[in-house]
C-alpha atoms as a PDB file:
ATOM      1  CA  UNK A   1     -36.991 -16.603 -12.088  1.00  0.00           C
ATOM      2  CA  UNK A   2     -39.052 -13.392 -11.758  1.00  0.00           C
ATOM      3  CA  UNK A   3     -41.452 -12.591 -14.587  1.00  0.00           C
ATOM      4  CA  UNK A   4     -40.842  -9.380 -16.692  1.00  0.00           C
ATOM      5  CA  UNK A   5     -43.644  -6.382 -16.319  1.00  0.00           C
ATOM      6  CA  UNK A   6     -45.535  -8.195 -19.868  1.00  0.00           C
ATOM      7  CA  UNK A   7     -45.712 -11.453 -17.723  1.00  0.00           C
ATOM      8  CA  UNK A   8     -47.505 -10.640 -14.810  1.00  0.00           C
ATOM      9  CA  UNK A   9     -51.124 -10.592 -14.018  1.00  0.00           C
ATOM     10  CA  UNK A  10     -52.603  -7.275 -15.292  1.00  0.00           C
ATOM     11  CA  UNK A  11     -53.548  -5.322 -11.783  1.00  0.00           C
ATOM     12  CA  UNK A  12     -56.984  -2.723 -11.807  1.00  0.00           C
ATOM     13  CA  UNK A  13     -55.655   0.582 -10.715  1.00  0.00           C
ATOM     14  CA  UNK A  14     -57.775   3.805 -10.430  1.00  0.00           C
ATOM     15  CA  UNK A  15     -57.004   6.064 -13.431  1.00  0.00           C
ATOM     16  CA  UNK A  16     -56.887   9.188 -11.343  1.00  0.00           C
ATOM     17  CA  UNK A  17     -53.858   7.404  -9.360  1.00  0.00           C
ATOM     18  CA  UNK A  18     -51.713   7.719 -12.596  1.00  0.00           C
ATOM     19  CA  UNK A  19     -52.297  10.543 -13.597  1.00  0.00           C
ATOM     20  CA  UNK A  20     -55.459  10.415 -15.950  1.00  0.00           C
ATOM     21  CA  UNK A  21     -58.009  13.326 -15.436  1.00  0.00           C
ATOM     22  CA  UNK A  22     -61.034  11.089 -15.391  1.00  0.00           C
ATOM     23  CA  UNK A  23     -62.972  11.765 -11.795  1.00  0.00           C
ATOM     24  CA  UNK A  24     -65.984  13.374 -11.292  1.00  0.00           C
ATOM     25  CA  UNK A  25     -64.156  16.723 -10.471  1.00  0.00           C
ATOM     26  CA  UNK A  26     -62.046  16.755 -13.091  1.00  0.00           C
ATOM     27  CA  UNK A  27     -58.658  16.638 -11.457  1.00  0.00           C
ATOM     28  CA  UNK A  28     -55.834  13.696 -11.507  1.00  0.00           C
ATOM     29  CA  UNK A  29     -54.549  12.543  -8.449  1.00  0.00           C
ATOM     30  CA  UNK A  30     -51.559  11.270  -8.787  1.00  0.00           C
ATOM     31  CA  UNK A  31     -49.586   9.301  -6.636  1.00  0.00           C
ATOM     32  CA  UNK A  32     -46.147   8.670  -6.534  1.00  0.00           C
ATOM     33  CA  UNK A  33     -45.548   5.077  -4.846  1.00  0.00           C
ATOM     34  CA  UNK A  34     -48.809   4.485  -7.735  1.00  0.00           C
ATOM     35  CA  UNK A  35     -46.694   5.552 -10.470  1.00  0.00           C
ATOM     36  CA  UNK A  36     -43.235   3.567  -8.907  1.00  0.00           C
ATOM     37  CA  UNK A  37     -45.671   0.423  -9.030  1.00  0.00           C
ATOM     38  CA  UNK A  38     -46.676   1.288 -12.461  1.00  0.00           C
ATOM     39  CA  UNK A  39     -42.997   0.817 -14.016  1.00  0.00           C
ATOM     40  CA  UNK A  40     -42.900  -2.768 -12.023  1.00  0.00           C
ATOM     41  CA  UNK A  41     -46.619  -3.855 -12.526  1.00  0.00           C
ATOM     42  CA  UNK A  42     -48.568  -4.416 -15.303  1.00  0.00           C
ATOM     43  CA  UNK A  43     -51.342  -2.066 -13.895  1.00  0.00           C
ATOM     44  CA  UNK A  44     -54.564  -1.838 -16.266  1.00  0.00           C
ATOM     45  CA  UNK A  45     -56.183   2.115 -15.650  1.00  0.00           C
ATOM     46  CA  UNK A  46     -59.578   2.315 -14.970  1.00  0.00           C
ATOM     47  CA  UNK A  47     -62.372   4.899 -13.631  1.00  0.00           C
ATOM     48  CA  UNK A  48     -64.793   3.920 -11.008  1.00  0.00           C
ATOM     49  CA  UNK A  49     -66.983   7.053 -11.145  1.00  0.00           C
ATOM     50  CA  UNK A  50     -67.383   6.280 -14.993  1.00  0.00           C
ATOM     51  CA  UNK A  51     -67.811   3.069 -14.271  1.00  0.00           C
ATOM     52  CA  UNK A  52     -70.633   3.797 -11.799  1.00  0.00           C
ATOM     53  CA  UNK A  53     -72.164   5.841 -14.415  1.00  0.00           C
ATOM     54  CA  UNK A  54     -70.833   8.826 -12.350  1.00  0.00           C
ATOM     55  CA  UNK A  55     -71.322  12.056 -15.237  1.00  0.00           C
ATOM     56  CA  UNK A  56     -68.004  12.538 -17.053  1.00  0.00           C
ATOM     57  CA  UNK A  57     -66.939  16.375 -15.622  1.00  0.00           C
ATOM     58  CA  UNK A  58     -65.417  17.177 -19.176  1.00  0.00           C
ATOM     59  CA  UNK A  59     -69.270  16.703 -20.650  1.00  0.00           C
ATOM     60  CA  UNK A  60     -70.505  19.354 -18.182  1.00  0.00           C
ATOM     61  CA  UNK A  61     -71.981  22.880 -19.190  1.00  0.00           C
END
């Protein structure tokens, strides 16, 4: 019996991948074999750069 998309073990997944405008430049990247995944996995969103302590591009003057 396969688990449902709720059941499965969440999965990391660069932001930028999905969609989310969270990199250092500002920009989304994203990809569409990401997104396909995204409707199958349970795929958590997160941003490396920000993570890093990269500086948020939105904050810049």
């Amino acid at each position: 019996m396969s688990k449902n998309k709720c059941e499965k073990d969440p999965v990391l997944c660069s932001a930028c991948l999905l969609g989310v405008r969270c990199p250092f430049d500002g920009n989304s990247y994203p990809k569409e074999k990401v997104l396909e995944l995204a409707e199958k996995e349970n795929l958590i969103p997160i941003c490396p750069e920000q993570l890093g302590g990269a500086i948020d591009s939105k904050n810049l003057v």
